[in-house]
PDB file of N, CA and C in Angstrom:
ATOM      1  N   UNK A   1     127.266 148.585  55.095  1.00  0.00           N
ATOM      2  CA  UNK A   1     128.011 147.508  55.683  1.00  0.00           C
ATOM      3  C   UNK A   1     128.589 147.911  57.037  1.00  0.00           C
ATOM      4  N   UNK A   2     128.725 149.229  57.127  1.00  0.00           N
ATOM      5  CA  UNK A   2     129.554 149.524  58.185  1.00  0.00           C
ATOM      6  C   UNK A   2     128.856 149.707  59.765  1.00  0.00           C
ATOM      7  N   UNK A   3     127.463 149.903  59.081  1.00  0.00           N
ATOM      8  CA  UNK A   3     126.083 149.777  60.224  1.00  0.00           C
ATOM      9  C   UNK A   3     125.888 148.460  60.614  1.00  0.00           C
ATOM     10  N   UNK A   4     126.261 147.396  59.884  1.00  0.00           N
ATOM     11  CA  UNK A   4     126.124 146.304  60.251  1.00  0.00           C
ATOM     12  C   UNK A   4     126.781 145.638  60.912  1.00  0.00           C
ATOM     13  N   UNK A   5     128.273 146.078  60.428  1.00  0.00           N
ATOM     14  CA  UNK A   5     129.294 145.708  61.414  1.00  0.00           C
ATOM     15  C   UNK A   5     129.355 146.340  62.933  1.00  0.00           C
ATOM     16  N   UNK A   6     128.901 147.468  62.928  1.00  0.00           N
ATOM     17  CA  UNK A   6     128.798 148.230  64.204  1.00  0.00           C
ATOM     18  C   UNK A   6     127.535 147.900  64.939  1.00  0.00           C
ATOM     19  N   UNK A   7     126.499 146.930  64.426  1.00  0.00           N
ATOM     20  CA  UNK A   7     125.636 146.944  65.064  1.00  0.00           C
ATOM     21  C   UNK A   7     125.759 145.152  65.444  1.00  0.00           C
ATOM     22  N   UNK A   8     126.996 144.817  64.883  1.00  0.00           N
ATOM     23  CA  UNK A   8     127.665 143.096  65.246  1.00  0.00           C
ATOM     24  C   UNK A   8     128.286 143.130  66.110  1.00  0.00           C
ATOM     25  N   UNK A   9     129.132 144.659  66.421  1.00  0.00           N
ATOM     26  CA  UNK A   9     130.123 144.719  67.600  1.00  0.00           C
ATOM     27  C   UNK A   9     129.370 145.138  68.762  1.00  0.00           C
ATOM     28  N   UNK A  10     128.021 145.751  68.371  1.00  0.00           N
ATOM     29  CA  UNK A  10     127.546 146.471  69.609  1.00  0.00           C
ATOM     30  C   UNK A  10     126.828 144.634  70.306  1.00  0.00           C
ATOM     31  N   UNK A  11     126.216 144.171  69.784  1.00  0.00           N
ATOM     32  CA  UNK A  11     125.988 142.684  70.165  1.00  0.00           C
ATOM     33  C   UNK A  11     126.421 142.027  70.845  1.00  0.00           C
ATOM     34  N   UNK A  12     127.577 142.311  70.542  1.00  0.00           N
ATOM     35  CA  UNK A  12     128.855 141.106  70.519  1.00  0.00           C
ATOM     36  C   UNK A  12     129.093 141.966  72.100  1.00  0.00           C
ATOM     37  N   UNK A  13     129.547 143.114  71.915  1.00  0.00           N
ATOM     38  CA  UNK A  13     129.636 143.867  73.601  1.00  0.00           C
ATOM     39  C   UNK A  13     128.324 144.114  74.446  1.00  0.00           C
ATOM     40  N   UNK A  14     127.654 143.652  73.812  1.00  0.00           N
ATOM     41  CA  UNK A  14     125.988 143.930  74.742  1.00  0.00           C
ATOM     42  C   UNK A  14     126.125 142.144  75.357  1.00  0.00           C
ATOM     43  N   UNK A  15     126.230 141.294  74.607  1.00  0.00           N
ATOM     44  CA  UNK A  15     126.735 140.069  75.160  1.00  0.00           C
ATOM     45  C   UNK A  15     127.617 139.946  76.340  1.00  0.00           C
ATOM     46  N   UNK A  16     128.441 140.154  75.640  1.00  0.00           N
ATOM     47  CA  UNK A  16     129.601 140.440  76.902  1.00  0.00           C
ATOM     48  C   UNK A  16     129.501 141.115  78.446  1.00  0.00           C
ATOM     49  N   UNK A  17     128.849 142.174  77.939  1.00  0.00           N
ATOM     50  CA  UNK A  17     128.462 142.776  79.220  1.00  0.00           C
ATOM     51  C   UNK A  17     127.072 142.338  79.589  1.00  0.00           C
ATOM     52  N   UNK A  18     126.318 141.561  79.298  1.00  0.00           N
ATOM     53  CA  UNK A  18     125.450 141.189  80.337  1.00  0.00           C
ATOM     54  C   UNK A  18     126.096 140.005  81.158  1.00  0.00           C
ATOM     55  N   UNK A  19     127.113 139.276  80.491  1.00  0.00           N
ATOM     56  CA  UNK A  19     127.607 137.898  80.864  1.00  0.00           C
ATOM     57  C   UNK A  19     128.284 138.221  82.024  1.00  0.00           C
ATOM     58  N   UNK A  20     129.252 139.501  81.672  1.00  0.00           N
ATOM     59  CA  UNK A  20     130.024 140.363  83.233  1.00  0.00           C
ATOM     60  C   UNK A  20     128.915 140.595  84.329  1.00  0.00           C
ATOM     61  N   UNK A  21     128.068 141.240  84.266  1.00  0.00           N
ATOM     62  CA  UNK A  21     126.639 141.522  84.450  1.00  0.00           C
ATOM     63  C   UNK A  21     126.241 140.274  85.111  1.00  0.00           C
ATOM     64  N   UNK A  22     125.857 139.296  84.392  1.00  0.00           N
ATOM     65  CA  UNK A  22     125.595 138.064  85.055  1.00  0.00           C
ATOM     66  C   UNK A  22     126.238 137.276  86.040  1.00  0.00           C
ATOM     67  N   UNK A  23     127.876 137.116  85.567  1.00  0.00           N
ATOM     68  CA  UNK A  23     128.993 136.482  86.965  1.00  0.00           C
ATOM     69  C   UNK A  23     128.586 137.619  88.014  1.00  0.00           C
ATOM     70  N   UNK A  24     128.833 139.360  88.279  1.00  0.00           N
ATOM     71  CA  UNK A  24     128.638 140.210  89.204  1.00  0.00           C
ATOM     72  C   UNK A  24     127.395 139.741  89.989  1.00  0.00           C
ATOM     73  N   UNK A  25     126.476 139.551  89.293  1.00  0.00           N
ATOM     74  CA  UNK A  25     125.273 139.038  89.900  1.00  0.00           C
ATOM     75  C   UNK A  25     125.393 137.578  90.437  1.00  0.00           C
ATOM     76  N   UNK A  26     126.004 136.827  90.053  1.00  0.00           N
ATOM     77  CA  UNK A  26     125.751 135.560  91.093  1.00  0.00           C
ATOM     78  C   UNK A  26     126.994 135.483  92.016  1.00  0.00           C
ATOM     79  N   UNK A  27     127.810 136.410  91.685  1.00  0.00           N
ATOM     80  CA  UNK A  27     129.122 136.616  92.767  1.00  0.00           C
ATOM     81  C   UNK A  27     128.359 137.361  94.058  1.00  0.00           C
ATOM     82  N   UNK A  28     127.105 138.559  93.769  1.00  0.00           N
ATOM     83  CA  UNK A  28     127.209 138.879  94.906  1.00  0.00           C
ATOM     84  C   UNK A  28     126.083 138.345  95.549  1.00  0.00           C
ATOM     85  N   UNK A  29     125.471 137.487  94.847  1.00  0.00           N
ATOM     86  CA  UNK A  29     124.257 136.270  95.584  1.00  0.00           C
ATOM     87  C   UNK A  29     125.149 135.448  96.355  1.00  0.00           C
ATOM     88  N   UNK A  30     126.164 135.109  95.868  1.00  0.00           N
ATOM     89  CA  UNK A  30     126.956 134.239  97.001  1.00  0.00           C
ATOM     90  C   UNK A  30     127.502 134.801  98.024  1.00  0.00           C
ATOM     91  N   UNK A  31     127.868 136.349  97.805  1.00  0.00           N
ATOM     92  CA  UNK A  31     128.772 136.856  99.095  1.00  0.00           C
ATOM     93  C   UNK A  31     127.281 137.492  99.833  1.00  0.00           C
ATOM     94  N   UNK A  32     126.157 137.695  99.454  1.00  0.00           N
ATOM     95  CA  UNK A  32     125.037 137.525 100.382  1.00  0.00           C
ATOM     96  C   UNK A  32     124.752 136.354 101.273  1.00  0.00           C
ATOM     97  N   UNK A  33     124.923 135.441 100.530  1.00  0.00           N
ATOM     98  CA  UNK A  33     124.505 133.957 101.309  1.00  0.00           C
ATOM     99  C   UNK A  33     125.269 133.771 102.375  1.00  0.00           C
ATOM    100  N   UNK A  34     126.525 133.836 101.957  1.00  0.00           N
ATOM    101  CA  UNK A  34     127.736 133.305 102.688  1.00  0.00           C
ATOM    102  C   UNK A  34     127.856 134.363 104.093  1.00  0.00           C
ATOM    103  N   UNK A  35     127.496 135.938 103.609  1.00  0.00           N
ATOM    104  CA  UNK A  35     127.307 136.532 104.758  1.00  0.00           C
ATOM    105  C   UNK A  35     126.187 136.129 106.201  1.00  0.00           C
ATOM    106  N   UNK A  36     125.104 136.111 105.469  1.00  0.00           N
ATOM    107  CA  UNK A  36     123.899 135.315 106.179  1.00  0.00           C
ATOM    108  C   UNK A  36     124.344 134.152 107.174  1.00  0.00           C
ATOM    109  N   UNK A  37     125.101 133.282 106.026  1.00  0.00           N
ATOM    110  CA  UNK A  37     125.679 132.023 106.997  1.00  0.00           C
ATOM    111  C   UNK A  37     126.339 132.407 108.239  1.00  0.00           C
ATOM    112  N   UNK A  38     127.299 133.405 107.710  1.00  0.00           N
ATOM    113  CA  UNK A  38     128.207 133.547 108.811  1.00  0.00           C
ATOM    114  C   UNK A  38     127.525 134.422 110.314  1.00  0.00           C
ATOM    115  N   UNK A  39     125.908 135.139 109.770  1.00  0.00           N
ATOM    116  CA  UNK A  39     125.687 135.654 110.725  1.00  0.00           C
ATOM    117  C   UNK A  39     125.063 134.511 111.638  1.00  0.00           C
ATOM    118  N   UNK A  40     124.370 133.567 111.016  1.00  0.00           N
ATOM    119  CA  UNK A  40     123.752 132.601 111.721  1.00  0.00           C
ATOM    120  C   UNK A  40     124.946 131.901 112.824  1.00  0.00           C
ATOM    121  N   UNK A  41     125.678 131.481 111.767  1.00  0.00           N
ATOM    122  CA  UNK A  41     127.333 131.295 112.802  1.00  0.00           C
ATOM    123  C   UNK A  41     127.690 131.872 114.080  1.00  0.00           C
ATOM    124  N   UNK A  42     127.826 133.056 113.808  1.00  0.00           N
ATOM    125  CA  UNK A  42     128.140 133.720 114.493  1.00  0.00           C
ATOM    126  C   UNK A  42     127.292 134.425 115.744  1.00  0.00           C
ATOM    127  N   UNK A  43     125.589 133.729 115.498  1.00  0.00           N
ATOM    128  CA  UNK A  43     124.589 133.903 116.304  1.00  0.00           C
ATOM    129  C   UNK A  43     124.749 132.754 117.384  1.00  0.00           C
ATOM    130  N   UNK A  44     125.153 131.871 116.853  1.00  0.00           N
ATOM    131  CA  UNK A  44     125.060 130.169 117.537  1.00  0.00           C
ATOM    132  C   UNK A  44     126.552 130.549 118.327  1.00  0.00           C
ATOM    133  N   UNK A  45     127.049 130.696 118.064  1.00  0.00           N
ATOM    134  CA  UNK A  45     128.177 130.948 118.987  1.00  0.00           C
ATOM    135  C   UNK A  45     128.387 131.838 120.123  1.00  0.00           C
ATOM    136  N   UNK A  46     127.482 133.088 119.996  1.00  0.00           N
ATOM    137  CA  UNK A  46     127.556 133.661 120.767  1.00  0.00           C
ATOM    138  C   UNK A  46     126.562 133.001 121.613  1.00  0.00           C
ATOM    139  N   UNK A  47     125.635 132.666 121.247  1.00  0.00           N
ATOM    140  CA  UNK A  47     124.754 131.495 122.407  1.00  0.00           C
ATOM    141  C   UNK A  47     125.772 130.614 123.120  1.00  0.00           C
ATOM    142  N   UNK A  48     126.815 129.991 122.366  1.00  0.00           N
ATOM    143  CA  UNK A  48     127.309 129.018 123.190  1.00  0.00           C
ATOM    144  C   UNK A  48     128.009 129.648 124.004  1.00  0.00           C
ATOM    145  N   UNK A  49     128.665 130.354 123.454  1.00  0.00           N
ATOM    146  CA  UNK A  49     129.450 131.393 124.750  1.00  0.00           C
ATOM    147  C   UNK A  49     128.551 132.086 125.838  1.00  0.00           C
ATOM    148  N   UNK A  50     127.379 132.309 125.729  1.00  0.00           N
ATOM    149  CA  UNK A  50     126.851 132.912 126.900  1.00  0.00           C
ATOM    150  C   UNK A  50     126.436 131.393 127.748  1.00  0.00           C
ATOM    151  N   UNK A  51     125.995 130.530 127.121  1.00  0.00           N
ATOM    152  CA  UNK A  51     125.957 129.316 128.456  1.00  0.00           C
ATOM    153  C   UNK A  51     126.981 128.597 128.782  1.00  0.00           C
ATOM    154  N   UNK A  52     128.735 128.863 128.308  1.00  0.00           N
ATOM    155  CA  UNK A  52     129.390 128.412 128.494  1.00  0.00           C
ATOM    156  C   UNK A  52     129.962 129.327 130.244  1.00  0.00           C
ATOM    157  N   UNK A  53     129.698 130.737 129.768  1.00  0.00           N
ATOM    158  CA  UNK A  53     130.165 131.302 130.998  1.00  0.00           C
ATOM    159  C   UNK A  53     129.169 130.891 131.884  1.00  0.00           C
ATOM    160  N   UNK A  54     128.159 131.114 131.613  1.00  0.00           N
ATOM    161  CA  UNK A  54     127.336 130.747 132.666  1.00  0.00           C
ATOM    162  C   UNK A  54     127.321 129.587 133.298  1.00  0.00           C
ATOM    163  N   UNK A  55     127.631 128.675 132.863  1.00  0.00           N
ATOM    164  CA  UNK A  55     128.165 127.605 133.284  1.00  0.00           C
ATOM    165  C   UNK A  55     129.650 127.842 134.287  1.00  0.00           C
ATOM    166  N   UNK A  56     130.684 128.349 133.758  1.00  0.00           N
ATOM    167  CA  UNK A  56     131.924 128.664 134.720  1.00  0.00           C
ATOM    168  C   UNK A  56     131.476 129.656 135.973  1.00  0.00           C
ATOM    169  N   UNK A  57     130.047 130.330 135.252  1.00  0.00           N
ATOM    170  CA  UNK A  57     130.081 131.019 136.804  1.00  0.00           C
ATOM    171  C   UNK A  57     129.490 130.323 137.962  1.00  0.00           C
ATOM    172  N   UNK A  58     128.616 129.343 137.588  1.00  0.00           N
ATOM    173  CA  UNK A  58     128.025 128.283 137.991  1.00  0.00           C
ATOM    174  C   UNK A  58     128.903 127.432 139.123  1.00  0.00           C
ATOM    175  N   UNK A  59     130.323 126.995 138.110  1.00  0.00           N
ATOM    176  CA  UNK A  59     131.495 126.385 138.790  1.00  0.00           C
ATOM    177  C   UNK A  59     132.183 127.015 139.520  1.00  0.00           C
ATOM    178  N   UNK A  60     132.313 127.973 139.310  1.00  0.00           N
ATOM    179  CA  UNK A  60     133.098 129.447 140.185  1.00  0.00           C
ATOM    180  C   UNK A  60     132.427 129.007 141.590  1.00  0.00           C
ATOM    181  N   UNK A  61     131.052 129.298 141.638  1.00  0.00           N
ATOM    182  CA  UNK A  61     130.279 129.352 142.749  1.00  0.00           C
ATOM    183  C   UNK A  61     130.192 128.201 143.822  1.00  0.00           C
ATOM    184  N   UNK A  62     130.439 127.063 142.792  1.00  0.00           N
ATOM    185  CA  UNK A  62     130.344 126.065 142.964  1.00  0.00           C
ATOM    186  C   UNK A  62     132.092 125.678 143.897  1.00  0.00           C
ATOM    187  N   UNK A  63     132.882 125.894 142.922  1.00  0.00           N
ATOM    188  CA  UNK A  63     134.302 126.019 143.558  1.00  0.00           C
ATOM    189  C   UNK A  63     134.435 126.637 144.923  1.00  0.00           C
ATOM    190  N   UNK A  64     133.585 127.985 144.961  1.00  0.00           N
ATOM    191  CA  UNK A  64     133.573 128.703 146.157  1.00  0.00           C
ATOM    192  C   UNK A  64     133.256 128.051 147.219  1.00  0.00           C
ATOM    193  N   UNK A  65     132.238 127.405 147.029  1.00  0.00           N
ATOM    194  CA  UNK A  65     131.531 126.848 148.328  1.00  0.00           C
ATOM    195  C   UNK A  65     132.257 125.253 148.717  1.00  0.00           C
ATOM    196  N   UNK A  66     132.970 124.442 147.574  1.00  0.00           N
ATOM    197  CA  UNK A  66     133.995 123.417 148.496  1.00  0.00           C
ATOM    198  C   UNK A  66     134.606 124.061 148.934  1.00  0.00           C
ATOM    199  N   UNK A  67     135.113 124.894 148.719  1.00  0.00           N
ATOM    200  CA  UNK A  67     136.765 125.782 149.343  1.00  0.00           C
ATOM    201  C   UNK A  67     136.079 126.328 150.804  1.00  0.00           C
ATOM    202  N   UNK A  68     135.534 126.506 150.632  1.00  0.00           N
ATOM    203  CA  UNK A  68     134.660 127.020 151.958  1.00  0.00           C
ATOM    204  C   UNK A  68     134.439 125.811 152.942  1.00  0.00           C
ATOM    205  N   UNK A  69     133.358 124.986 152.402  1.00  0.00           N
ATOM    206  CA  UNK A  69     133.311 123.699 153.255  1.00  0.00           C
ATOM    207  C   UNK A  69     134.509 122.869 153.677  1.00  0.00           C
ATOM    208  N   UNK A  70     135.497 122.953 152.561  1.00  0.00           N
ATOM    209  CA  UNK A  70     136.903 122.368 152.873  1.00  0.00           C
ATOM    210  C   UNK A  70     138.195 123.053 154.375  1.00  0.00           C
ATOM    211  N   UNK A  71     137.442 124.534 154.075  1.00  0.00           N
ATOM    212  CA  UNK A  71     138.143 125.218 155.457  1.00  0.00           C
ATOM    213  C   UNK A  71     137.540 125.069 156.855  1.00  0.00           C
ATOM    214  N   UNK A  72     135.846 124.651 157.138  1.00  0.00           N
ATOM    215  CA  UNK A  72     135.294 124.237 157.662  1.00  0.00           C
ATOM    216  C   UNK A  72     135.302 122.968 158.060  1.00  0.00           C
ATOM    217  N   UNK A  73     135.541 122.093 157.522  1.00  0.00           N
ATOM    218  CA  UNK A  73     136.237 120.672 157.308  1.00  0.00           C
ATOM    219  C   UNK A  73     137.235 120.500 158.258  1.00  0.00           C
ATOM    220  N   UNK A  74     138.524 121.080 158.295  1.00  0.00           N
ATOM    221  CA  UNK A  74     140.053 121.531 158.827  1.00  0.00           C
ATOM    222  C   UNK A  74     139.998 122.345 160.243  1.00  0.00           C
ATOM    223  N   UNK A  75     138.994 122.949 160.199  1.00  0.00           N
ATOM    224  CA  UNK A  75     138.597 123.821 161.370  1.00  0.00           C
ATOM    225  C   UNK A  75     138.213 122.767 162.498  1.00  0.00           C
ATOM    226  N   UNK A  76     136.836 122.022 161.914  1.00  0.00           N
ATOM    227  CA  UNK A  76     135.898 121.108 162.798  1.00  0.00           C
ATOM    228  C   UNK A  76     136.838 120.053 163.000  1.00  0.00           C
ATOM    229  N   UNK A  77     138.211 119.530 162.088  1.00  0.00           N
ATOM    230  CA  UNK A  77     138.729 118.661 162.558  1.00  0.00           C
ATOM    231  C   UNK A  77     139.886 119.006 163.633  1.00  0.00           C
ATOM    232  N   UNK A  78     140.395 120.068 163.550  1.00  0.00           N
ATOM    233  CA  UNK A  78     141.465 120.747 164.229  1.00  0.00           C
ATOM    234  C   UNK A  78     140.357 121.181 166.101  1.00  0.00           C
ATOM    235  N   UNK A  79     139.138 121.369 165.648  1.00  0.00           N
ATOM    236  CA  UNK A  79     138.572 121.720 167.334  1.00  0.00           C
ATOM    237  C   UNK A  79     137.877 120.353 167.585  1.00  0.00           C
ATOM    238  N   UNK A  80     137.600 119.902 166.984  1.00  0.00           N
ATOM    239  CA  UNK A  80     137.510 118.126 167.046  1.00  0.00           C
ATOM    240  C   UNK A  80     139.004 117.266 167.953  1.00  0.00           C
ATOM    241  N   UNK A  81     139.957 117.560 167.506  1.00  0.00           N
ATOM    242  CA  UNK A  81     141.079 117.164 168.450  1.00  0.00           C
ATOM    243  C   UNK A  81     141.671 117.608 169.643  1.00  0.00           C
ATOM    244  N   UNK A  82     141.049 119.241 169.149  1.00  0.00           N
ATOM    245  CA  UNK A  82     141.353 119.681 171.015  1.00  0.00           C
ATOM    246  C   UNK A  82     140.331 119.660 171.963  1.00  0.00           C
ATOM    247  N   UNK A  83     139.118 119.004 171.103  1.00  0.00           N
ATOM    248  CA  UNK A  83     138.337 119.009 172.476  1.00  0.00           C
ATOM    249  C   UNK A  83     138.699 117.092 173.171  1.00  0.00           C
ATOM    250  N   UNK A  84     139.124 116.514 172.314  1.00  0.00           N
ATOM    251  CA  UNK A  84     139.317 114.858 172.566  1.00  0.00           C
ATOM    252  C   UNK A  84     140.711 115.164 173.444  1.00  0.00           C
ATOM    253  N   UNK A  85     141.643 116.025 173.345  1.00  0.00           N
ATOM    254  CA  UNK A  85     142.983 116.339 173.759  1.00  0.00           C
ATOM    255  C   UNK A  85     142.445 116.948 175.628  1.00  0.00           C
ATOM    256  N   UNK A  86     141.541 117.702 175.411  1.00  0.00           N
ATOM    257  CA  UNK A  86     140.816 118.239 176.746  1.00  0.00           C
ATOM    258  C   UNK A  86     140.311 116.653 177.786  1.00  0.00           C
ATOM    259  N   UNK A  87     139.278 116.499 177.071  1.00  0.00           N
ATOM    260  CA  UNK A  87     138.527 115.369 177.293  1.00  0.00           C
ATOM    261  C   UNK A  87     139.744 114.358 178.218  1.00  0.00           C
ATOM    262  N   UNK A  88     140.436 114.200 177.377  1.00  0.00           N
ATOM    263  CA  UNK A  88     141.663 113.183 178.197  1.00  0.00           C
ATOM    264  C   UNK A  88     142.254 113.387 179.176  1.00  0.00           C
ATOM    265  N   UNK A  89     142.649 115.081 179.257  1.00  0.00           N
ATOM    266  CA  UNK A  89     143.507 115.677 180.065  1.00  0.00           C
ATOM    267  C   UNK A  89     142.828 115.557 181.129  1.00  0.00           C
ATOM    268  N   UNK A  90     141.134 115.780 181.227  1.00  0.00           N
ATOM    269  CA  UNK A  90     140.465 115.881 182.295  1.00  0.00           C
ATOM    270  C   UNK A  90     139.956 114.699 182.696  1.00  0.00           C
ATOM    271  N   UNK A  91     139.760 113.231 181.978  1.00  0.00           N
ATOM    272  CA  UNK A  91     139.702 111.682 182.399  1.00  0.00           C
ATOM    273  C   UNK A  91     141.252 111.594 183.389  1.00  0.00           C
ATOM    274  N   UNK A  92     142.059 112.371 182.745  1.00  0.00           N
ATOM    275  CA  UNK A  92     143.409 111.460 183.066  1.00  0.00           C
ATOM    276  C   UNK A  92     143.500 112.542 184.822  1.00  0.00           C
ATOM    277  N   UNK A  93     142.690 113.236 185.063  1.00  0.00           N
ATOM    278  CA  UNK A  93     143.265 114.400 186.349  1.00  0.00           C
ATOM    279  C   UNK A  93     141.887 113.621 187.080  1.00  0.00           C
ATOM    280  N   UNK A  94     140.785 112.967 186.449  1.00  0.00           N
ATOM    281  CA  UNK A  94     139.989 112.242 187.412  1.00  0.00           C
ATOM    282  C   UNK A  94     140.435 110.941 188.089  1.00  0.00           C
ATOM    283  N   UNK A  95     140.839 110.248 186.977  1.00  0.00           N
ATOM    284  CA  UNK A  95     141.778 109.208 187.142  1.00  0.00           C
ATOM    285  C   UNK A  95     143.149 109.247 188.149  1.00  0.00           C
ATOM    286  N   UNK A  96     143.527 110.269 188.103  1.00  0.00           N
ATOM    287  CA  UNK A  96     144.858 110.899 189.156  1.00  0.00           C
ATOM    288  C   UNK A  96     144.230 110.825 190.474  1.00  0.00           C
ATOM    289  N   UNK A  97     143.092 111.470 190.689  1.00  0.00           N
ATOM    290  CA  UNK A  97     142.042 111.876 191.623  1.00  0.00           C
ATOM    291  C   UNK A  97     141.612 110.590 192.348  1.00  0.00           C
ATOM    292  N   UNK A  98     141.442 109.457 191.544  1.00  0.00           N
ATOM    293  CA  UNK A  98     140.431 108.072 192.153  1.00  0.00           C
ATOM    294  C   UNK A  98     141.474 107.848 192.428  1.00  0.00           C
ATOM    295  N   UNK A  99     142.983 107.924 191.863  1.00  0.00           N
ATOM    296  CA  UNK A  99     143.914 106.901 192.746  1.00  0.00           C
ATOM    297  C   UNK A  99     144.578 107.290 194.121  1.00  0.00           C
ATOM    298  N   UNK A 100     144.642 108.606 193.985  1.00  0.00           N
ATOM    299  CA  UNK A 100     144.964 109.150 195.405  1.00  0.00           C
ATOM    300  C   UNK A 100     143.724 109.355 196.538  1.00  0.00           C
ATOM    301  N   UNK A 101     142.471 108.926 196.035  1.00  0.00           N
ATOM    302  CA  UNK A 101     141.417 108.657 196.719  1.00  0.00           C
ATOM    303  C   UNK A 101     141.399 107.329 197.571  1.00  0.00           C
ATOM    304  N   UNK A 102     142.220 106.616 196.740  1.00  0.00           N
ATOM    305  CA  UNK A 102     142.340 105.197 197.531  1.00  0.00           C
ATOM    306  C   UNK A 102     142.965 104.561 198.311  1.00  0.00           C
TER     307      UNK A 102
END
């Protein structure tokens, strides 16, 4: 009887431990999966981040060159007025000129 009982308990714990056995096993099928996911994740993101900078460097460059044209802008308008400021000075000394001519 006592073989029988010991060979009910060994069952009964051979059960048991495949069932432990079994959750371990689909616990670490999931923390496989879930890793996977996260590498895929974490693949796609770093994609977005590399065309995101690339993009700001894009704008950087882009920024550079209004800021540039914008000082060029200020320049051409600033020698734009002293040459119209000239221009006058020298109508207005011809003009001085025709009247004391007359």
């Amino acid at each position: 009887m006592k073989k029988n009982r010991d060979n009910e308990e060994a069952a009964v714990n051979g059960s048991e431990e495949a069932e432990i056995l079994a959750r371990l096993s689909e616990r670490v099928e999931r923390a496989v999966a879930m890793i996977a996911d996260l590498r895929r994740e974490r693949d796609t993101l770093k994609s977005r981040l590399a065309g995101a900078e690339a993009k700001l460097q894009e704008q950087q460059g882009a920024s550079d060159r209004l800021t540039a044209l914008e000082e060029d802008y200020e320049r051409f308008r600033k020698e734009r007025s002293e040459i119209r400021n000239r221009i006058e000075t020298i109508l207005g000394n011809l003009e001085a000129l025709d009247a004391a001519g007359e």
